[in-house]
C-alpha atoms as a PDB file:
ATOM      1  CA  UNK A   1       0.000   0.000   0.000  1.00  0.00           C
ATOM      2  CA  UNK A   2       1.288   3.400  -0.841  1.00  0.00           C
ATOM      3  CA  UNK A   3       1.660   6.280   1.930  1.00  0.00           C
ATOM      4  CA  UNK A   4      -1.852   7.288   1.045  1.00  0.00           C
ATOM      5  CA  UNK A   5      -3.613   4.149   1.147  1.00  0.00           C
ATOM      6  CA  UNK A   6      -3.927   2.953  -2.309  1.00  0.00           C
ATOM      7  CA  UNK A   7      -2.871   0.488  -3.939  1.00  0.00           C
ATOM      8  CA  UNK A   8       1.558   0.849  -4.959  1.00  0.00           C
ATOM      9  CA  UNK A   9       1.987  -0.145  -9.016  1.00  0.00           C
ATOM     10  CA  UNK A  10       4.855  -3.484  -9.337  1.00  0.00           C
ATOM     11  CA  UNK A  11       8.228  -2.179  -9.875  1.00  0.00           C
ATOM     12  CA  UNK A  12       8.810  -1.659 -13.493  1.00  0.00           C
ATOM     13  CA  UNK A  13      10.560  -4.421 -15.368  1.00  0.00           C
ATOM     14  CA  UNK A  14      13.818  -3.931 -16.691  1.00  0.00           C
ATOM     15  CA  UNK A  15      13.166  -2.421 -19.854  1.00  0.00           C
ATOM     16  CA  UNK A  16      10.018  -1.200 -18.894  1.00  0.00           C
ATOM     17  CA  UNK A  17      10.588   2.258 -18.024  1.00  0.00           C
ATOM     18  CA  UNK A  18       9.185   3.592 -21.578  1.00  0.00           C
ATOM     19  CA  UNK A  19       6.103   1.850 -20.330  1.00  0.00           C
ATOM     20  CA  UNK A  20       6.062   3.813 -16.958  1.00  0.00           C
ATOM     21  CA  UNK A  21       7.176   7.413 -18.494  1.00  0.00           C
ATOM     22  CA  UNK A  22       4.327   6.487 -21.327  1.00  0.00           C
ATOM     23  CA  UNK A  23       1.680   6.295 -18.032  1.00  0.00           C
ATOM     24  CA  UNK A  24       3.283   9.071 -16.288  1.00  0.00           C
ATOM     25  CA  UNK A  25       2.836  11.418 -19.513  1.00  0.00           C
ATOM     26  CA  UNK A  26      -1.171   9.935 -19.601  1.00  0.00           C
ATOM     27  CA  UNK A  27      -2.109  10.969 -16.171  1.00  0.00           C
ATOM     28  CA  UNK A  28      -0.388  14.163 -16.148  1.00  0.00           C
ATOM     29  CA  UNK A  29      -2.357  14.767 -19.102  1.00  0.00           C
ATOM     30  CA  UNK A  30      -5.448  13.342 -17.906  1.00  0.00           C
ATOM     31  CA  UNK A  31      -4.846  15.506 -14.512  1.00  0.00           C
ATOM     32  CA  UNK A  32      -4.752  18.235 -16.793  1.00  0.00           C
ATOM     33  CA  UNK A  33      -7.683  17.999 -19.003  1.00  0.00           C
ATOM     34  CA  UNK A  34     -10.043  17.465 -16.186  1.00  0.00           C
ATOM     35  CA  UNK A  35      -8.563  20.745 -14.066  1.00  0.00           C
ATOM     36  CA  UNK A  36      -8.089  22.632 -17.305  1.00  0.00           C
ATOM     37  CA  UNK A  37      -4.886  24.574 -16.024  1.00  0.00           C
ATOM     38  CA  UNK A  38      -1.337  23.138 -14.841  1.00  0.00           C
ATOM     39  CA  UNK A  39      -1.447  25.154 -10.885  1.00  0.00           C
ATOM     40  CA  UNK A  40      -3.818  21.623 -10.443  1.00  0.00           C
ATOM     41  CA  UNK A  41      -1.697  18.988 -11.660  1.00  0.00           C
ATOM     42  CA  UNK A  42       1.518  17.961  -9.565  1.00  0.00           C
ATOM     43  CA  UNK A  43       4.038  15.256  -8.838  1.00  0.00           C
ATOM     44  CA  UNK A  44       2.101  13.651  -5.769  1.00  0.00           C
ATOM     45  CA  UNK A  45      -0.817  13.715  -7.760  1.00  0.00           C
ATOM     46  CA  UNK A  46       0.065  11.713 -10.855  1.00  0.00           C
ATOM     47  CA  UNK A  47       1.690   9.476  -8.321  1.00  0.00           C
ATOM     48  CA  UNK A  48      -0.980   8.871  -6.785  1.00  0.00           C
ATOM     49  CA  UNK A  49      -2.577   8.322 -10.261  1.00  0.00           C
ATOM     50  CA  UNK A  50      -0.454   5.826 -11.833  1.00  0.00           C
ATOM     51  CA  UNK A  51      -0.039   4.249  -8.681  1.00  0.00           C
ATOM     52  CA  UNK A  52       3.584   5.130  -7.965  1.00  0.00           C
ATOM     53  CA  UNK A  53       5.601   6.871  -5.438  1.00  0.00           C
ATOM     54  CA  UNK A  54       6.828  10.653  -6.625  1.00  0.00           C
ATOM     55  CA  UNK A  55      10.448   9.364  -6.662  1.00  0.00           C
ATOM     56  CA  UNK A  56       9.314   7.415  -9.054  1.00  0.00           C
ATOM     57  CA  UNK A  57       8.059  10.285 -11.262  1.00  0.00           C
ATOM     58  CA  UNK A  58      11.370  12.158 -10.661  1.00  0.00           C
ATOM     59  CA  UNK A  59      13.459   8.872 -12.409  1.00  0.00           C
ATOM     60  CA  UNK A  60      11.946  10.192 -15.424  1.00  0.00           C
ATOM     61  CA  UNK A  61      11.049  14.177 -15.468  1.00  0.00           C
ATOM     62  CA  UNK A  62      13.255  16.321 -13.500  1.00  0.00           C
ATOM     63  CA  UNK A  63      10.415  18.480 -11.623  1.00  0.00           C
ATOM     64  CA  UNK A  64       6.474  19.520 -12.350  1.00  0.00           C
ATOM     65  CA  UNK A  65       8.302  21.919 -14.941  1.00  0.00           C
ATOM     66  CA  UNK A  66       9.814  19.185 -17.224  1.00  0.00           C
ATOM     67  CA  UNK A  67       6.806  17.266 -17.101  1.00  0.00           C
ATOM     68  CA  UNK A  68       4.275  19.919 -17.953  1.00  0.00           C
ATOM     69  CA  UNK A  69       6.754  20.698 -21.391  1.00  0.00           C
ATOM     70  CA  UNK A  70       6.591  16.847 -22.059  1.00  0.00           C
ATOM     71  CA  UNK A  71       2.891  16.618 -22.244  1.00  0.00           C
ATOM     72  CA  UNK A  72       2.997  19.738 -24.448  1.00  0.00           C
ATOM     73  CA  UNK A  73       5.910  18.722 -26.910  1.00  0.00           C
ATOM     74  CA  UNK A  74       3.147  15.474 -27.242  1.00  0.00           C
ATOM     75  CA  UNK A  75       0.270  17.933 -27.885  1.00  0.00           C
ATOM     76  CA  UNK A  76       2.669  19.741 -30.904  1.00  0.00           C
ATOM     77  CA  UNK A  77       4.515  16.245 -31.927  1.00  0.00           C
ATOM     78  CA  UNK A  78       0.429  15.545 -32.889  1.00  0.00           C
ATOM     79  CA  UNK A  79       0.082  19.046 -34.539  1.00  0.00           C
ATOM     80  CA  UNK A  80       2.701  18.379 -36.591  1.00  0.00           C
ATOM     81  CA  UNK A  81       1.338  14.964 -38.343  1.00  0.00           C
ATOM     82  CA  UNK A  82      -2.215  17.213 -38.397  1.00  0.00           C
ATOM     83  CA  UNK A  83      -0.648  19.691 -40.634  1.00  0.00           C
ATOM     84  CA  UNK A  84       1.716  17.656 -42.508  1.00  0.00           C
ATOM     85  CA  UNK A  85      -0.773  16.046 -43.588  1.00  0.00           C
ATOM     86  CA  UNK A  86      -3.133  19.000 -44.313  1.00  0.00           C
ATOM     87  CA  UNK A  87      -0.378  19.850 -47.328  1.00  0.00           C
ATOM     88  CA  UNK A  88      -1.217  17.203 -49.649  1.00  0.00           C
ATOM     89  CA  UNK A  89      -3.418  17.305 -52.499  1.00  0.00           C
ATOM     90  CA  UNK A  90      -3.360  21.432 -52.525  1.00  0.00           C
ATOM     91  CA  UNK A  91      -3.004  22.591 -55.912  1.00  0.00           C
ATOM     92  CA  UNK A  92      -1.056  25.808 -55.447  1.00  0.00           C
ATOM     93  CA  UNK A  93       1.498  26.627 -52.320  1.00  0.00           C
ATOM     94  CA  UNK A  94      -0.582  29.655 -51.307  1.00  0.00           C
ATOM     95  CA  UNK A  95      -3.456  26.656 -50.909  1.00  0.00           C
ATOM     96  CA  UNK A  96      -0.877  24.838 -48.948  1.00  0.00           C
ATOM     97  CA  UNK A  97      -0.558  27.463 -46.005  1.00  0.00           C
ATOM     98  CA  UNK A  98      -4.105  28.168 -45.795  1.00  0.00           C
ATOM     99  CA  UNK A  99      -4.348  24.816 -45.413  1.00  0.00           C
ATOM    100  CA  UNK A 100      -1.927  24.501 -42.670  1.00  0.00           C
ATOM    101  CA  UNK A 101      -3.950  27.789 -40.920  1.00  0.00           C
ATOM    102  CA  UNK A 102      -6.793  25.558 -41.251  1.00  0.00           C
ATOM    103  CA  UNK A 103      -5.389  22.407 -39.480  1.00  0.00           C
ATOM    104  CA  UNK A 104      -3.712  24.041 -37.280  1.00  0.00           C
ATOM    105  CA  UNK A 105      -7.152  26.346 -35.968  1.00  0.00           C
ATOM    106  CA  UNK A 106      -8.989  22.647 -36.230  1.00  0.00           C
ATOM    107  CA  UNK A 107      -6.410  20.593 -34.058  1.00  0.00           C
ATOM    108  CA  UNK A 108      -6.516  23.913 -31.070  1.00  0.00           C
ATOM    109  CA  UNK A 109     -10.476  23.206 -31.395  1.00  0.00           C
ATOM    110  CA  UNK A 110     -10.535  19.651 -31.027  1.00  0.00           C
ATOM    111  CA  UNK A 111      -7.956  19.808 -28.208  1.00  0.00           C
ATOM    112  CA  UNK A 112      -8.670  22.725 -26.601  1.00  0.00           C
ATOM    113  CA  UNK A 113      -8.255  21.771 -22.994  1.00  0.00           C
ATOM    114  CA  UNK A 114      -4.721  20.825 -24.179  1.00  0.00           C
ATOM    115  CA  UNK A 115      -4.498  24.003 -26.254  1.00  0.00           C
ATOM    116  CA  UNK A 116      -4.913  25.913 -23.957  1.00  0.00           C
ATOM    117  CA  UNK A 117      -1.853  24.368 -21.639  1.00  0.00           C
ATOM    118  CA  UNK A 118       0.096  24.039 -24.641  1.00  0.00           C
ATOM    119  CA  UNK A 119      -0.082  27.314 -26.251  1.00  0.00           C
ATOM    120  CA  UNK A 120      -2.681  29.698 -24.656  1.00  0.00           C
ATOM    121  CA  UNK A 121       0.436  29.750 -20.956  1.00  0.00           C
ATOM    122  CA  UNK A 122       3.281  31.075 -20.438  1.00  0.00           C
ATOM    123  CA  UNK A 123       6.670  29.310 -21.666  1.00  0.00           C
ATOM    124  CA  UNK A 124      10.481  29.609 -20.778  1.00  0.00           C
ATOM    125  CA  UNK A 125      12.739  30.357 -23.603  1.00  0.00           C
ATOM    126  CA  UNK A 126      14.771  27.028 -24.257  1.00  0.00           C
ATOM    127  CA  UNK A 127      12.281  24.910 -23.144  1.00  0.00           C
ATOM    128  CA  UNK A 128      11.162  21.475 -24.499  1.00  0.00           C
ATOM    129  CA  UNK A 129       7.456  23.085 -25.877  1.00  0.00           C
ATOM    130  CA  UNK A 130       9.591  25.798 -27.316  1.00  0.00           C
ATOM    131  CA  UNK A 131      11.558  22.872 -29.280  1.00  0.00           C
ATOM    132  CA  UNK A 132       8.531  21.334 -30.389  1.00  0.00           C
ATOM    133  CA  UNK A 133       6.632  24.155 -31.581  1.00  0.00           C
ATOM    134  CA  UNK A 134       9.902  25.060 -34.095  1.00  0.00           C
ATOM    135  CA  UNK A 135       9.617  21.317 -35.802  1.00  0.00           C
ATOM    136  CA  UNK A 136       5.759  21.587 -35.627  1.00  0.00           C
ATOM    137  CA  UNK A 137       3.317  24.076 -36.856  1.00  0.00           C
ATOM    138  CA  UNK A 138       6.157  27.039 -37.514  1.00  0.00           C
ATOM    139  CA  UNK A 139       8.447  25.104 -39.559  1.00  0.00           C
ATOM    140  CA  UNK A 140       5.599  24.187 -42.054  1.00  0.00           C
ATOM    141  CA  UNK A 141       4.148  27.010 -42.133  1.00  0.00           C
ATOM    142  CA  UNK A 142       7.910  28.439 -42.399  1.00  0.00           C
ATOM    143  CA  UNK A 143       8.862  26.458 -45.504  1.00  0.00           C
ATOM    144  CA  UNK A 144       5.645  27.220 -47.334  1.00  0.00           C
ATOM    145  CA  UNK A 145       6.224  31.257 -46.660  1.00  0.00           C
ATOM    146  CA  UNK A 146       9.910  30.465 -47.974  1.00  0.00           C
ATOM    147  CA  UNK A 147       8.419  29.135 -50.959  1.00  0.00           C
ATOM    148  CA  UNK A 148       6.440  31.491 -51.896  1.00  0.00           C
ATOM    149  CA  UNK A 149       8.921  33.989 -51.843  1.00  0.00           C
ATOM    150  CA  UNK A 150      10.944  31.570 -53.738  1.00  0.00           C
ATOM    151  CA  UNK A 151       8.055  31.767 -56.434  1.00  0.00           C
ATOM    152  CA  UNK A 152       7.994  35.498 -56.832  1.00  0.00           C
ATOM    153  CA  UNK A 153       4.539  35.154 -55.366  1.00  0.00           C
ATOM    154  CA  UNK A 154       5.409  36.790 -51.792  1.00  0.00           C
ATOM    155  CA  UNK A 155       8.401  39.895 -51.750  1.00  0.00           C
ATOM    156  CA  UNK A 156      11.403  38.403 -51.217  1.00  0.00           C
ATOM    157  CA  UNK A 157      12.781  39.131 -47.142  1.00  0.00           C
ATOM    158  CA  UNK A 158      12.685  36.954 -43.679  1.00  0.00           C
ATOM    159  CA  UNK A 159      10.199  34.342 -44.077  1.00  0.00           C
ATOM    160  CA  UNK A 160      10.284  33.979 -40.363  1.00  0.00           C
ATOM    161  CA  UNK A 161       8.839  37.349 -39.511  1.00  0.00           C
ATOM    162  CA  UNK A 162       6.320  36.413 -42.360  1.00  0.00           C
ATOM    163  CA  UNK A 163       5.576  32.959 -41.062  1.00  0.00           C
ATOM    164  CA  UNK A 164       4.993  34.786 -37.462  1.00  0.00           C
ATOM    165  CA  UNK A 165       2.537  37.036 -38.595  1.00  0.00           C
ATOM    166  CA  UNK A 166       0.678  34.665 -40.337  1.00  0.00           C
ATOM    167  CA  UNK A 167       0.872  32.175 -37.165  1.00  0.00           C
ATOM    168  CA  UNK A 168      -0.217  35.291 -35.186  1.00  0.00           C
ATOM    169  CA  UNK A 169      -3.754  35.020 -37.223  1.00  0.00           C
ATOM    170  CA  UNK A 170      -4.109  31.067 -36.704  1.00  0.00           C
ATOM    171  CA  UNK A 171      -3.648  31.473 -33.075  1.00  0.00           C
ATOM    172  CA  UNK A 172      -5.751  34.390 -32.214  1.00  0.00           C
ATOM    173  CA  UNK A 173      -8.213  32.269 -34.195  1.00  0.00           C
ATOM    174  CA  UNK A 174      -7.931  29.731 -32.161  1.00  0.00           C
ATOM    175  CA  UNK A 175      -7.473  31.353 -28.822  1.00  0.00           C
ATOM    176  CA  UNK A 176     -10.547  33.626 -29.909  1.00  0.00           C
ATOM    177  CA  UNK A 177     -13.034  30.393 -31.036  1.00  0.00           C
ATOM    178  CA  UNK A 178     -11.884  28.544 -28.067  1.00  0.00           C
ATOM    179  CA  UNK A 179     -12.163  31.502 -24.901  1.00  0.00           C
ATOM    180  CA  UNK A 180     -15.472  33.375 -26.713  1.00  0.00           C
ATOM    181  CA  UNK A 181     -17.108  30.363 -28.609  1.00  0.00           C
ATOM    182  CA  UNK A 182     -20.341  32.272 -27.409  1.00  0.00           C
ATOM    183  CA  UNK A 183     -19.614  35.179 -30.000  1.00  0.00           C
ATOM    184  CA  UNK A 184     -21.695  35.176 -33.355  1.00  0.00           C
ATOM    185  CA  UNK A 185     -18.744  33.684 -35.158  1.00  0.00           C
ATOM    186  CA  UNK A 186     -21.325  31.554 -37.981  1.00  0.00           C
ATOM    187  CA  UNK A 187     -19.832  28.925 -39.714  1.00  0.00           C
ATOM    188  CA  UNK A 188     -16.830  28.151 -37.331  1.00  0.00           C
ATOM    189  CA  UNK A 189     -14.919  26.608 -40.818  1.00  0.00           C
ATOM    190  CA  UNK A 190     -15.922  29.523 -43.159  1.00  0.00           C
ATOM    191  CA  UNK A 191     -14.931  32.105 -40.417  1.00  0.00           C
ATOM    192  CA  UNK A 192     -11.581  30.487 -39.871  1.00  0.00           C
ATOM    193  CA  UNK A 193     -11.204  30.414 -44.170  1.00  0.00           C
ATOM    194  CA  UNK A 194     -11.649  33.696 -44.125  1.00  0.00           C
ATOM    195  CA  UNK A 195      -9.432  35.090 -42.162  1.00  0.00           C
ATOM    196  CA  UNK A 196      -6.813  32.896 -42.841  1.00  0.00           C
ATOM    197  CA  UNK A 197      -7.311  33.666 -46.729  1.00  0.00           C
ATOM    198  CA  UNK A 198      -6.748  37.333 -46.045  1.00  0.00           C
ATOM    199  CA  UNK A 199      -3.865  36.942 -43.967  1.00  0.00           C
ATOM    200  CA  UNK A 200      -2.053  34.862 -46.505  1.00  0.00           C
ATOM    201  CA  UNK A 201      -3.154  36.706 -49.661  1.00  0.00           C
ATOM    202  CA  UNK A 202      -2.667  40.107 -47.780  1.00  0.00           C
ATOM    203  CA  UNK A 203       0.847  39.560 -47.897  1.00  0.00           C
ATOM    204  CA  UNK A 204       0.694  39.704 -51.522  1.00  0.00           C
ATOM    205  CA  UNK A 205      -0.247  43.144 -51.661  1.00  0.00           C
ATOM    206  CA  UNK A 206       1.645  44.533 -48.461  1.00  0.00           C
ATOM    207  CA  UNK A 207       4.664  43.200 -50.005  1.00  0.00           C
ATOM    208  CA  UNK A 208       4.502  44.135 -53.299  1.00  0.00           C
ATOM    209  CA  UNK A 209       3.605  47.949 -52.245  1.00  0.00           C
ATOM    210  CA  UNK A 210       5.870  49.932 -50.660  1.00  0.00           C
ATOM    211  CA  UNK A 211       7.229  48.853 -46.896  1.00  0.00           C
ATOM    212  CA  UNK A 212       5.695  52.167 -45.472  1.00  0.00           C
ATOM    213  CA  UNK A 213       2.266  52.338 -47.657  1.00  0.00           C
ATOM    214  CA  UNK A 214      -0.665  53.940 -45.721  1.00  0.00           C
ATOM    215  CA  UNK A 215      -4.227  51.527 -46.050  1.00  0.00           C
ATOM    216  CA  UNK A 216      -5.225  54.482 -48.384  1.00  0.00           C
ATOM    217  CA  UNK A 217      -2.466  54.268 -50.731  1.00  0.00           C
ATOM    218  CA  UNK A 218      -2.533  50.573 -50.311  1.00  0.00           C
ATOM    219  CA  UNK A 219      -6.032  50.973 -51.958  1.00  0.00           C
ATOM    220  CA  UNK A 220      -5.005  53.184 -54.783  1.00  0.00           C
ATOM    221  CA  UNK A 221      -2.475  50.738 -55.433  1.00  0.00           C
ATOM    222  CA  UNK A 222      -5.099  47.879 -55.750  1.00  0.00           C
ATOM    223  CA  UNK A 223      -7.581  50.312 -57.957  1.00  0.00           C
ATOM    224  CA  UNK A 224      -4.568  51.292 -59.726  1.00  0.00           C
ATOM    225  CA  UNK A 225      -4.279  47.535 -61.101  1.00  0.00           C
ATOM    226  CA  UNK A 226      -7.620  46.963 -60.999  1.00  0.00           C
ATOM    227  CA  UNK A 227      -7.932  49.626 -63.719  1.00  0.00           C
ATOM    228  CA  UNK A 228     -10.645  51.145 -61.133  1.00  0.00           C
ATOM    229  CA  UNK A 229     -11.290  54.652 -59.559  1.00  0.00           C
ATOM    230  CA  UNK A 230      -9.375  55.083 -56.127  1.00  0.00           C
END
């Protein structure tokens, strides 16, 4: 019997310890999802979940810290199949990153408990979610934005500022439908389209007009080539 009265889990086997760390990471997550916020969740607790001792826990994540980034590089190690995936088929690369948007908005909304946690809290510069979020969702996104400038299709400059502003629209998309779903947002997959598509096409025209173009000579340009009246 544990300290608290329950019942104490069998040793781990040699070899095992994937096994253990794999039920460590599901009860921490678990914990998580049904406090929805990490000040709920800690070590004696998912001891007391998987039916361990907290030295136990501490074999494989160094403190509460280290296993609150491991249950979010999980959430973004998911993300990134989600949006891999979301590339294929597109006819055009512009297609492609709205796409991504898209998967990206539709993964936070099926998840959002885990969302949330993952990417709605505040992170430490050099941690573990930090790592996974720059081989998940940014680095797609990243290599689409390179692309385009590639194509002529986007000005040519950093495709990391780029890819950040676009990312900036996915997520307040997400953070928005997922804190406020009670605002008259209609069709939850139209409204996320749309702003997505003029994020991603309104980097055509801010970067083919000039860097310091007011939104009223922005429109002249656009009635300029539209062969219409400013």
């Amino acid at each position: 019997m544990t300290a608290e009265g329950g019942p104490r889990r069998r040793r781990a086997a040699r070899g095992h310890g994937d096994e253990l760390r794999d039920e460590i990471l599901r009860a921490a997550t678990d914990l998580l999802l049904e406090s929805g916020n990490a000040t709920a969740m800690s070590i004696r607790s998912v001891a007391e979940r998987v039916g361990v001792t907290p030295p136990s826990i501490y074999l494989h994540f160094a403190d509460k810290d280290a296993l609150l980034d491991a249950v979010c590089s999980s959430y973004f190690e998911a993300l990134h199949e989600h949006i891999r995936g979301a590339a294929v088929g597109q006819p055009t690369t512009l297609d492609v990153l709205r796409a991504q948007g898209r998967a990206y908005v539709r993964f936070a909304l099926d998840n959002p408990g885990l969302y949330r946690i993952a990417a709605m809290g505040e992170g430490r510069p050099g941690s573990d979610v930090d790592e996974a979020l720059a081989n998940a969702a940014f680095v797609h996104m990243r290599q689409a934005v390179a692309t385009l400038m590639d194509e002529g299709v986007y000005a040519p400059g950093d495709p990391t500022v780029v890819t950040l502003e676009l990312w900036a629209a996915a997520h307040g998309v997400a953070a928005l439908l997922i804190s406020k779903p009670y605002l008259p947002f209609g069709d939850v997959e139209s409204f996320t389209d749309r702003v997505l598509r003029a994020a991603c096409v309104g980097q055509i025209v801010t970067g083919s007009a000039a860097s310091d173009a007011t939104p009223s000579q922005l429109l002249g340009w656009l009635s300029d080539r539209k062969g219409m009246p400013s």
